[in-house]
N, C-alpha and C. Protein backbone atom coordinates (compact mmCIF):
# COMPACT_ATOMS: atom_id res chain seq x y z
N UNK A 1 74.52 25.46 -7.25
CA UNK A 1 73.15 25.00 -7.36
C UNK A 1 73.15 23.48 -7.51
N UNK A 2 72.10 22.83 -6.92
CA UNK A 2 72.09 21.13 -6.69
C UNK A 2 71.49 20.71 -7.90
N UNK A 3 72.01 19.76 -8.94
CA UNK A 3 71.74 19.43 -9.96
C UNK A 3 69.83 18.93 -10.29
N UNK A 4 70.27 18.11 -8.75
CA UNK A 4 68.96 17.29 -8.27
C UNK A 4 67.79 18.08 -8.37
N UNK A 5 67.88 19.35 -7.54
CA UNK A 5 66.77 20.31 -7.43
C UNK A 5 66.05 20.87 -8.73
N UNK A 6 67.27 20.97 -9.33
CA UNK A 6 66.82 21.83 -10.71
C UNK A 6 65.81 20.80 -11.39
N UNK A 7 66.27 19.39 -11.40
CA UNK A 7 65.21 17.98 -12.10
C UNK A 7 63.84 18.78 -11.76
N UNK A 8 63.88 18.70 -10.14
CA UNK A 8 62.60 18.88 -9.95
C UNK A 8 61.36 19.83 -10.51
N UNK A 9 61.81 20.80 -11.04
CA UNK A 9 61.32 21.35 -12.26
C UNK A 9 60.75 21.15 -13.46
N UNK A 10 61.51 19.88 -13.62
CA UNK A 10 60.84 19.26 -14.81
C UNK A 10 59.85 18.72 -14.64
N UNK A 11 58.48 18.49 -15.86
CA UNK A 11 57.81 18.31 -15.92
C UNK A 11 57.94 16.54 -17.08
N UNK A 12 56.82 15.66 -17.07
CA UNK A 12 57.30 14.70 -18.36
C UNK A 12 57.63 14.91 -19.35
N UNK A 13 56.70 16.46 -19.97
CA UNK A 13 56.63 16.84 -20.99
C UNK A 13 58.42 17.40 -21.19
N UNK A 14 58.62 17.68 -20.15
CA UNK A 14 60.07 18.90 -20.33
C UNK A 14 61.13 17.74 -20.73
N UNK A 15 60.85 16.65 -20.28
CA UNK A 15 61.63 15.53 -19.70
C UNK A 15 61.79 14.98 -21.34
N UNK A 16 60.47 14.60 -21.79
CA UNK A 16 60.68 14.53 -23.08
C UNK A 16 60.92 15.37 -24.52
N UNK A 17 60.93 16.67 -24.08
CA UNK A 17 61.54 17.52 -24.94
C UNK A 17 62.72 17.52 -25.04
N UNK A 18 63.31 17.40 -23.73
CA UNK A 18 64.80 17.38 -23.93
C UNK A 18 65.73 16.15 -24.82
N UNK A 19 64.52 14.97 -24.50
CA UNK A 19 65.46 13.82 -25.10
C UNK A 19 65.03 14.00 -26.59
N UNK A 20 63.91 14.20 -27.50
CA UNK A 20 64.26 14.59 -28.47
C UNK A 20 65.04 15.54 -29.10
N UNK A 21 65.28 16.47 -28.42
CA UNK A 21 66.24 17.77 -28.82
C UNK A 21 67.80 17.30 -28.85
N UNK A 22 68.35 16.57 -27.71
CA UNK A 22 68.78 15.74 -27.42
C UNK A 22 69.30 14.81 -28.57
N UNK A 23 68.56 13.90 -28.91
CA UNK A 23 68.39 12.80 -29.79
C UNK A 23 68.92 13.66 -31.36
N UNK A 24 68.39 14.69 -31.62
CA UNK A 24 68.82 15.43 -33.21
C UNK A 24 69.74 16.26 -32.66
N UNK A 25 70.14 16.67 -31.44
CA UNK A 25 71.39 16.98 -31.64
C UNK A 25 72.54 16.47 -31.75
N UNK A 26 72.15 14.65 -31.29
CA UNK A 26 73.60 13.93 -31.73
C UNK A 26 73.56 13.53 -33.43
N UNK A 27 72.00 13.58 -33.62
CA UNK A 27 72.16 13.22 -35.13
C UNK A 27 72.52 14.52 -36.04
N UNK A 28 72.85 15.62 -35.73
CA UNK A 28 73.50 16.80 -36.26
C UNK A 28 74.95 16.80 -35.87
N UNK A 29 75.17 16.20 -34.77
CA UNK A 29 76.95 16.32 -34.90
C UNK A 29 77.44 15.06 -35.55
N UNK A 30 76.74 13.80 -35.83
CA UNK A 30 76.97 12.63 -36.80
C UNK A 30 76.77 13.63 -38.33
N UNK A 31 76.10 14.22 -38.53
CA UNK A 31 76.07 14.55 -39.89
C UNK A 31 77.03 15.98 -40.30
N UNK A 32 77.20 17.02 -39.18
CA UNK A 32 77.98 18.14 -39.37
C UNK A 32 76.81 19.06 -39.96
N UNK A 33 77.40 20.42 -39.54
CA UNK A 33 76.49 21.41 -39.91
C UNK A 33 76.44 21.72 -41.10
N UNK A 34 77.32 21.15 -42.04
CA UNK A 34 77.68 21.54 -43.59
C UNK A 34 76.58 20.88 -44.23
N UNK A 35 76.39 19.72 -43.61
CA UNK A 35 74.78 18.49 -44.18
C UNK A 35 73.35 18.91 -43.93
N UNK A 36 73.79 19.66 -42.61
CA UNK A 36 72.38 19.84 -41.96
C UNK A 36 71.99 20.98 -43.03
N UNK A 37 72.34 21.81 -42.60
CA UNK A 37 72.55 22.92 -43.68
C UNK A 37 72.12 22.88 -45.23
N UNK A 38 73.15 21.97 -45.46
CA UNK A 38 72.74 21.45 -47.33
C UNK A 38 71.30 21.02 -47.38
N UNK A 39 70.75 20.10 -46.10
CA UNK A 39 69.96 19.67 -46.47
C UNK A 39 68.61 20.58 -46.11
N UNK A 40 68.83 21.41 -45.40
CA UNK A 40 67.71 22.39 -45.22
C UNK A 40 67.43 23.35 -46.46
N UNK A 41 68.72 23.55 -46.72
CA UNK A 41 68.60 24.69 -48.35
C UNK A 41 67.57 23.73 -49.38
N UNK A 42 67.76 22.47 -49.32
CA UNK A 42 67.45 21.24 -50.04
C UNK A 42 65.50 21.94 -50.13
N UNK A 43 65.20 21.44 -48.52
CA UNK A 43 63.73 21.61 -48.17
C UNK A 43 63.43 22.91 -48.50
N UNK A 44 64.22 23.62 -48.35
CA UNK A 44 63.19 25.14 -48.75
C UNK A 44 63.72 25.86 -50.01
N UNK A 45 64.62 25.38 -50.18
CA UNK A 45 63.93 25.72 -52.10
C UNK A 45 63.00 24.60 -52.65
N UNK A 46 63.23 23.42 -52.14
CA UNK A 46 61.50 22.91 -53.02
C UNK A 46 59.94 23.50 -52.48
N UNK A 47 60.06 23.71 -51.27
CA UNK A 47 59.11 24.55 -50.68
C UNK A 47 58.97 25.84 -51.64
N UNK A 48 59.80 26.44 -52.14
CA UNK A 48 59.71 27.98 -52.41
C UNK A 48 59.52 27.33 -54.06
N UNK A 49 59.90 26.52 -54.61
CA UNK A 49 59.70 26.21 -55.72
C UNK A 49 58.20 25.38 -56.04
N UNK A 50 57.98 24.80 -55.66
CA UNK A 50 56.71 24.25 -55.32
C UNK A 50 55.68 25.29 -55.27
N UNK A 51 55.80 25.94 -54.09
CA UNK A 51 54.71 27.24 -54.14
C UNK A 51 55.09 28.07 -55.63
N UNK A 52 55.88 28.40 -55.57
CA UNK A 52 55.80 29.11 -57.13
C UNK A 52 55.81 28.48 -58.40
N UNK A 53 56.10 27.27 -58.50
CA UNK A 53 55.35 26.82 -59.95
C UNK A 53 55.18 25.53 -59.81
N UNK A 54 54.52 25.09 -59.48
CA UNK A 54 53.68 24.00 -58.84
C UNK A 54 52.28 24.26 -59.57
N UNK A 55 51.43 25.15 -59.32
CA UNK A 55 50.34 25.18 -59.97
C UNK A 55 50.12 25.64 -61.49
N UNK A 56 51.38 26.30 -62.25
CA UNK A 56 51.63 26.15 -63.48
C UNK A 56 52.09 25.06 -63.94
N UNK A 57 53.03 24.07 -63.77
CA UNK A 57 53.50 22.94 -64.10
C UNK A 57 52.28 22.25 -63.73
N UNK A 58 51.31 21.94 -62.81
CA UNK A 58 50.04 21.35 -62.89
C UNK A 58 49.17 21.35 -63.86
N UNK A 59 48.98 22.64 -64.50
CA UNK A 59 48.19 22.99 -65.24
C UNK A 59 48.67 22.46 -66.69
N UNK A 60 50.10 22.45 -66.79
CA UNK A 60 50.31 22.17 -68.42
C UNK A 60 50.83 20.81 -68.56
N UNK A 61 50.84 19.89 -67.28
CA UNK A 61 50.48 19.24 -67.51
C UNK A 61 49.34 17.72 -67.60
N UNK A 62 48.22 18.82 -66.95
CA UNK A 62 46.88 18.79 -66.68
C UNK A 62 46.05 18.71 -68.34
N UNK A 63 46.61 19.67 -68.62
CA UNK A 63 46.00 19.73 -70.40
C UNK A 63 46.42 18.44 -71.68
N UNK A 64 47.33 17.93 -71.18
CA UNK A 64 48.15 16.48 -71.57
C UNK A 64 47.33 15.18 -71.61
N UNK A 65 46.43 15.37 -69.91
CA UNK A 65 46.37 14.10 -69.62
C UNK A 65 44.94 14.27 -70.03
N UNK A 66 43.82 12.96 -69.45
CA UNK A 66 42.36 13.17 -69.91
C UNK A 66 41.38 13.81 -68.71
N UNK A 67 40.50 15.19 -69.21
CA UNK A 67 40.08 15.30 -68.55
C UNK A 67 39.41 15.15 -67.22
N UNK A 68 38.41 13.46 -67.34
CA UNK A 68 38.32 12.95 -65.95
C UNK A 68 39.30 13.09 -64.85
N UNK A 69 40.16 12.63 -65.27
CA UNK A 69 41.61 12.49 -64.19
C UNK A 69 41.76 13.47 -63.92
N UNK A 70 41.83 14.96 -64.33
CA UNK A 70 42.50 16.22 -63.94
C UNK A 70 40.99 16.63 -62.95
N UNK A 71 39.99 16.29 -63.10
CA UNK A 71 38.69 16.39 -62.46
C UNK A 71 39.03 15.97 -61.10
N UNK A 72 39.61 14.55 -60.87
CA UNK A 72 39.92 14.12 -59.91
C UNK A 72 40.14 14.73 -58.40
N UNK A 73 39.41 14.59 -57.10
CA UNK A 73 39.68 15.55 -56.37
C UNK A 73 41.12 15.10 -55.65
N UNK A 74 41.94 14.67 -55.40
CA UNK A 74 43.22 13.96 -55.60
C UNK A 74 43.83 14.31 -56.16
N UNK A 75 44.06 14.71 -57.95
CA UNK A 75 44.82 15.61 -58.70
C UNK A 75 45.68 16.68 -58.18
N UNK A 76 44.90 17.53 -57.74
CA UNK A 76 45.68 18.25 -57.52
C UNK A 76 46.57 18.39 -56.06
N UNK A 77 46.20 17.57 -55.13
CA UNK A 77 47.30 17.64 -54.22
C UNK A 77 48.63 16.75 -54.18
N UNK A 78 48.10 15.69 -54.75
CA UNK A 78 48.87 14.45 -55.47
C UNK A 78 49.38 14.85 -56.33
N UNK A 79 49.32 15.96 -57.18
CA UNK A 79 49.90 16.35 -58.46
C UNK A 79 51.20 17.64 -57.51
N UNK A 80 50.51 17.91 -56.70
CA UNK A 80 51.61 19.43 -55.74
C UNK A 80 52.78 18.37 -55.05
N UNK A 81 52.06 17.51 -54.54
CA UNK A 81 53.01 16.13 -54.01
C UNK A 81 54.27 16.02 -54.51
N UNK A 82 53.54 15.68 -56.68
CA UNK A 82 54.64 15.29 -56.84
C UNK A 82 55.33 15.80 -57.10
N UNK A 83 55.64 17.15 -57.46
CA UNK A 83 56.16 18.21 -58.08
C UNK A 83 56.96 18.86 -57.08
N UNK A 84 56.39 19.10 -55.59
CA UNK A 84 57.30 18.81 -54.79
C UNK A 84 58.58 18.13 -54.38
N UNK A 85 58.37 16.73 -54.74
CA UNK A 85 59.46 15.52 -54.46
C UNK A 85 60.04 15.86 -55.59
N UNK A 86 59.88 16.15 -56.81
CA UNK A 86 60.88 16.51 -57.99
C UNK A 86 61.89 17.53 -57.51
N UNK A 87 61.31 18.61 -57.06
CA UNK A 87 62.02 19.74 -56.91
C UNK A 87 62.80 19.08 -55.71
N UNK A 88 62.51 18.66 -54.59
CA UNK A 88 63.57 18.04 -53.25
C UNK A 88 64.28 17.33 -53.67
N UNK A 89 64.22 16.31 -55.34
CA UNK A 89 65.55 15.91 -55.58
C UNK A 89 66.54 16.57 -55.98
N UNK A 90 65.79 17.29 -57.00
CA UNK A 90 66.50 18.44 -57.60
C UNK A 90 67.84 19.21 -56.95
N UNK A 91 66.78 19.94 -55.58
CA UNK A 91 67.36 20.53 -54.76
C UNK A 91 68.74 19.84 -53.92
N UNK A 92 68.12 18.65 -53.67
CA UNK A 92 69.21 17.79 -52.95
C UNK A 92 70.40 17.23 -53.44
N UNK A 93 70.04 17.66 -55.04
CA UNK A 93 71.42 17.11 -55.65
C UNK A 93 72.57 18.26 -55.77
N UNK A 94 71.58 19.24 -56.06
CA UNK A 94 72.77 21.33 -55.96
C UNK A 94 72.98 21.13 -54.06
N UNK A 95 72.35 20.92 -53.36
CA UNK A 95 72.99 20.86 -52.16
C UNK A 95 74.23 20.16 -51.58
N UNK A 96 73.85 18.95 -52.49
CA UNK A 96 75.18 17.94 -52.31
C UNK A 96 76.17 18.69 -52.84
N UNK A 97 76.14 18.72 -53.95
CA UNK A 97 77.46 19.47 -54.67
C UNK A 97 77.84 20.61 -53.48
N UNK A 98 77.22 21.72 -53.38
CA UNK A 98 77.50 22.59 -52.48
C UNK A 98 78.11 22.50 -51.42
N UNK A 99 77.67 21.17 -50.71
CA UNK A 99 78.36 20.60 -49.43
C UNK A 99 79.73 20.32 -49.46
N UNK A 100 79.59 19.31 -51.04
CA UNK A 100 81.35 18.76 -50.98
C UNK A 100 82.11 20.11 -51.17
N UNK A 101 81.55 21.28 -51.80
CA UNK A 101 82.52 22.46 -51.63
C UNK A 101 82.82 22.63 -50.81
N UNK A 102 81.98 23.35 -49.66
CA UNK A 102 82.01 23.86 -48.11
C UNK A 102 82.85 22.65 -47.75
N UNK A 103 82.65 21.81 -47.27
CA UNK A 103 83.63 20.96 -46.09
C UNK A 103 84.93 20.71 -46.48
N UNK A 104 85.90 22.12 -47.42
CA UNK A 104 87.20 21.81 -46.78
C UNK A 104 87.11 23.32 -46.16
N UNK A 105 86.31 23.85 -45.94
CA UNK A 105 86.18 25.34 -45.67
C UNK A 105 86.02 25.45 -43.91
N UNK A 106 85.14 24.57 -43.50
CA UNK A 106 84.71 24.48 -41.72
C UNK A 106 85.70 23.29 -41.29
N UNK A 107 86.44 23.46 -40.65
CA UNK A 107 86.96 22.42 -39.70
C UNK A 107 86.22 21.52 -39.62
N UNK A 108 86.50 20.17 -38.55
CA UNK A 108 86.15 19.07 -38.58
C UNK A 108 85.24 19.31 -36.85
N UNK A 109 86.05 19.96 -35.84
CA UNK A 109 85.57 20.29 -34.62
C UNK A 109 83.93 20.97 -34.75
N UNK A 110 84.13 22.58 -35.52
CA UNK A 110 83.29 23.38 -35.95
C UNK A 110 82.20 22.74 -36.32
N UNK A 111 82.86 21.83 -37.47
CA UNK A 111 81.50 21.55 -38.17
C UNK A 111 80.23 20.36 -37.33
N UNK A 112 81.21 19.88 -36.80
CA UNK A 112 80.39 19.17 -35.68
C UNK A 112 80.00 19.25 -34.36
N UNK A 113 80.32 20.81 -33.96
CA UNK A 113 79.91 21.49 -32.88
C UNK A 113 78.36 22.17 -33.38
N UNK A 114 78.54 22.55 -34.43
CA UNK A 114 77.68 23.32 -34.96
C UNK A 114 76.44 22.31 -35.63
N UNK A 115 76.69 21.49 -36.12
CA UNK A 115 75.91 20.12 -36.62
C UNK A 115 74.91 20.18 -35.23
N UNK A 116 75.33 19.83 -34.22
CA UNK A 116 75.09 19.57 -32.66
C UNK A 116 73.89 20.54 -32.37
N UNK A 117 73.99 22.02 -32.96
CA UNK A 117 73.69 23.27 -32.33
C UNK A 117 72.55 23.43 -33.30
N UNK A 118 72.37 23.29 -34.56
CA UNK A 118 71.57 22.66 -35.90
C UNK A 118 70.52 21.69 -35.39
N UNK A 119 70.95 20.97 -35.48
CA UNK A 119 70.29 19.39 -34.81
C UNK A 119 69.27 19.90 -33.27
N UNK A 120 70.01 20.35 -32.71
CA UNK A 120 69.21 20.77 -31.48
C UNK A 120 68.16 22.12 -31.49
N UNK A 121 68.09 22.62 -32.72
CA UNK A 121 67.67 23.37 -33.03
C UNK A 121 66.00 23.08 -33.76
N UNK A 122 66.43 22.38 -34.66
CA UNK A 122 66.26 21.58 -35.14
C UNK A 122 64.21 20.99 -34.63
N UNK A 123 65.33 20.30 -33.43
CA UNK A 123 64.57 19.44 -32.57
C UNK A 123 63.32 20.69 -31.88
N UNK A 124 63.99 21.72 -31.27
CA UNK A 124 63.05 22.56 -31.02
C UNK A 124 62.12 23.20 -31.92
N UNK A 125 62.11 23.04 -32.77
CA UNK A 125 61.12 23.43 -33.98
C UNK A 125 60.30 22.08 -34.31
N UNK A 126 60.35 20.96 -34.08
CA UNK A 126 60.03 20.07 -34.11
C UNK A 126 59.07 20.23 -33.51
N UNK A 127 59.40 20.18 -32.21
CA UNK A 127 58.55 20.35 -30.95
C UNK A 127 57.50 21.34 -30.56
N UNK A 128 57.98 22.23 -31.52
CA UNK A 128 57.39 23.51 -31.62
C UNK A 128 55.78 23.24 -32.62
N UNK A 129 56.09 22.41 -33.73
CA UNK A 129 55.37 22.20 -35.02
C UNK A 129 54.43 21.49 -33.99
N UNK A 130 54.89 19.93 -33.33
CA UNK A 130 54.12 19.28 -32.75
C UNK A 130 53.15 19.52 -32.23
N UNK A 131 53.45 20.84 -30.95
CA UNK A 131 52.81 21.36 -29.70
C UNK A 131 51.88 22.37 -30.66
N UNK A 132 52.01 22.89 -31.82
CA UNK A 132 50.94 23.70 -32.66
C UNK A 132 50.38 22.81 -32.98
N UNK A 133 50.36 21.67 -33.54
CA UNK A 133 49.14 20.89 -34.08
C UNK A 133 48.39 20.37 -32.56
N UNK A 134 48.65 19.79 -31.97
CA UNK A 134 48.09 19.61 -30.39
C UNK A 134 47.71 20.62 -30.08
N UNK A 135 48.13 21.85 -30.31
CA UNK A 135 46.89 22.73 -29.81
C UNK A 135 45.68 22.91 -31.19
N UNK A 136 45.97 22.32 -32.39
CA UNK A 136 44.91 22.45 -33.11
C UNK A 136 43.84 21.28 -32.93
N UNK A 137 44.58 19.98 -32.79
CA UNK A 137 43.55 18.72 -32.71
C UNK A 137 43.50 18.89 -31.27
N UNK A 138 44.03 18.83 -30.09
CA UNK A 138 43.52 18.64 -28.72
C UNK A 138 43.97 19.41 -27.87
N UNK A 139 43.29 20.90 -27.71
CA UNK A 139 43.46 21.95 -27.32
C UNK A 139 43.73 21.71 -25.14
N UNK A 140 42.44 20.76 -25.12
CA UNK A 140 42.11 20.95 -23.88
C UNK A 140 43.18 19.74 -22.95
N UNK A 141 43.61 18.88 -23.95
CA UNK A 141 44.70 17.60 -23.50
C UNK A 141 46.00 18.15 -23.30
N UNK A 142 46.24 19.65 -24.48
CA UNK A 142 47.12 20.41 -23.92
C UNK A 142 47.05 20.88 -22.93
N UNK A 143 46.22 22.20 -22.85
CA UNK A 143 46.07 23.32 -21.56
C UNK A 143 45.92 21.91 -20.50
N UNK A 144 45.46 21.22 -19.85
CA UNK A 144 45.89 20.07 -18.70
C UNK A 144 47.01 19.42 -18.76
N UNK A 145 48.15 19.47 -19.05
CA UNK A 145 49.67 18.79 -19.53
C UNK A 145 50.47 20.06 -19.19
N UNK A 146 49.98 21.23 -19.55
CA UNK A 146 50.79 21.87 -19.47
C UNK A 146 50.54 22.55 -17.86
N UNK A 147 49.76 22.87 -17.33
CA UNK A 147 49.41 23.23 -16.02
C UNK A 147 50.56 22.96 -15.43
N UNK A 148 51.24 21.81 -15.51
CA UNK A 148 52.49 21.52 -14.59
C UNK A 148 53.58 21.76 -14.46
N UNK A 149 53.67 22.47 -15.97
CA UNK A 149 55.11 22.47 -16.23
C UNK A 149 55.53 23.60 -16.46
N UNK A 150 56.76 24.16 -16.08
CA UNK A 150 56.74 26.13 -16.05
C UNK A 150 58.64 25.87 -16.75
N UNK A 151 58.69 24.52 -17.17
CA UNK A 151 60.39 24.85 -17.77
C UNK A 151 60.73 25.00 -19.38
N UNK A 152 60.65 24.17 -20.02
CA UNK A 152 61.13 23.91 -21.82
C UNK A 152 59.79 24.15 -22.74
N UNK A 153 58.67 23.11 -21.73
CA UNK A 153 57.63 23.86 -22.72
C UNK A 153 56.98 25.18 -22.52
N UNK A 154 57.21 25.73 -21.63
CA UNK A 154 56.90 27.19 -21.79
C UNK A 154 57.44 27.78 -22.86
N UNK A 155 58.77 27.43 -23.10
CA UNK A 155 59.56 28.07 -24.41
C UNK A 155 58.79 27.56 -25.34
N UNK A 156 58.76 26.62 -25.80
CA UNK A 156 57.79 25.40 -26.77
C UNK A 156 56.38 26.46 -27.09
N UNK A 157 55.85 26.41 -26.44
CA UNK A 157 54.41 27.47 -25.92
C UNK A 157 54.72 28.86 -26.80
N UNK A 158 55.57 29.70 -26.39
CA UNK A 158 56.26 30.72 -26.64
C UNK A 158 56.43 30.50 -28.55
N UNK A 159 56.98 29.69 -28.75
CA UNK A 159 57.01 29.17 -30.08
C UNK A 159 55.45 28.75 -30.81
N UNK A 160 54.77 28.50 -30.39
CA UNK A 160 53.46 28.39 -30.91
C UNK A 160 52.84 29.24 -31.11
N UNK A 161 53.14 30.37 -29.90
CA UNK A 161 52.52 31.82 -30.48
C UNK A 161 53.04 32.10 -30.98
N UNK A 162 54.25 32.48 -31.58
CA UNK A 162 55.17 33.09 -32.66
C UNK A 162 54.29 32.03 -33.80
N UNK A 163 54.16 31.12 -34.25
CA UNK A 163 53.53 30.81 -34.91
C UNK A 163 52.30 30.83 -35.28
N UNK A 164 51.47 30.86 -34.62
CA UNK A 164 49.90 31.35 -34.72
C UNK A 164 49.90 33.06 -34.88
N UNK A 165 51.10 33.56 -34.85
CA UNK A 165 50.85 35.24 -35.29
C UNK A 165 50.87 35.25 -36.24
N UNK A 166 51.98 34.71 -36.80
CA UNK A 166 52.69 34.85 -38.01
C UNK A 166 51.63 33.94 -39.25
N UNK A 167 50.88 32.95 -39.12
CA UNK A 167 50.13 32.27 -39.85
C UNK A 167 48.83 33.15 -39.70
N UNK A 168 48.56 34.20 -38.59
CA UNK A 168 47.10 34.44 -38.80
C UNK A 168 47.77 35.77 -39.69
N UNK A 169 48.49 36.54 -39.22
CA UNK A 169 49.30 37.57 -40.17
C UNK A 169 49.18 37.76 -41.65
């Protein structure tokens, strides 16, 4: 098959999916899958911690401060904010540790084959998040962008409905 021909398939959009996917998959084999990894455990236990006591730790220490302020309509997302970033340090510091365990465990090849495969992964979820909010703020700038293109963002596409199920779910 002619390399050339297959281009022709692409669309801008495809064109630029690839180079971001692309782009975090070299920044996943610079970091190794042991990092990528650490650092995802990082994001979703503050995510999972956040949602679960986030609005108790708000509250007690909501009762501390002076009423007006806890009135504030700001308070409370600014207050989830910060309680968030607590927990992502938190998290990021048991991840670190965790990491320096793991990396005498994965090879040096592995871990940066897989970093690569992470990273590019990665990137498609990226792209994925993106192309869901574009279809929330500019539905119709999508459906005309996409008319053209039948290669990467179809998958992309494919990923948005998996997401709009699962969120209306």
């Amino acid at each position: 098959m002619n390399p050339q021909h297959m281009l022709e398939h692409l669309s801008t959009l495809d064109v630029a999916a690839l180079v971001v996917m692309g782009l975090l998959a070299l920044r996943g084999m610079g970091k190794g899958a042991i990092a990528e990894l650490s650092g995802l455990m990082a994001w979703i236990g503050a995510a999972l911690c956040s949602v679960r006591f986030g609005a108790p730790l708000l509250n007690a220490v909501g009762r501390s401060l002076s009423p007006g302020l806890v009135r504030e309509p700001l308070f409370e997302p600014l207050g989830l904010l910060a309680v968030f970033v607590l927990f992502l340090i938190l998290w990021q510091m048991v991840a670190a540790r965790c990491a320096q365990g793991l990396r005498a465990v994965l090879p040096g090849s592995a871990n940066t084959l897989l970093g690569a495969l992470i990273g590019a992964g990665q990137g498609f979820a990226l792209l994925v998040g993106l192309a869901w909010l574009a279809s929330r703020l500019a539905p119709a700038w999508l459906e005309s962008h996409l008319q053209a293109t039948d290669a990467l963002m179809g998958w992309i596409m494919e990923g948005v409905g998996w997401v709009n199920h699962h969120l209306a779910g």
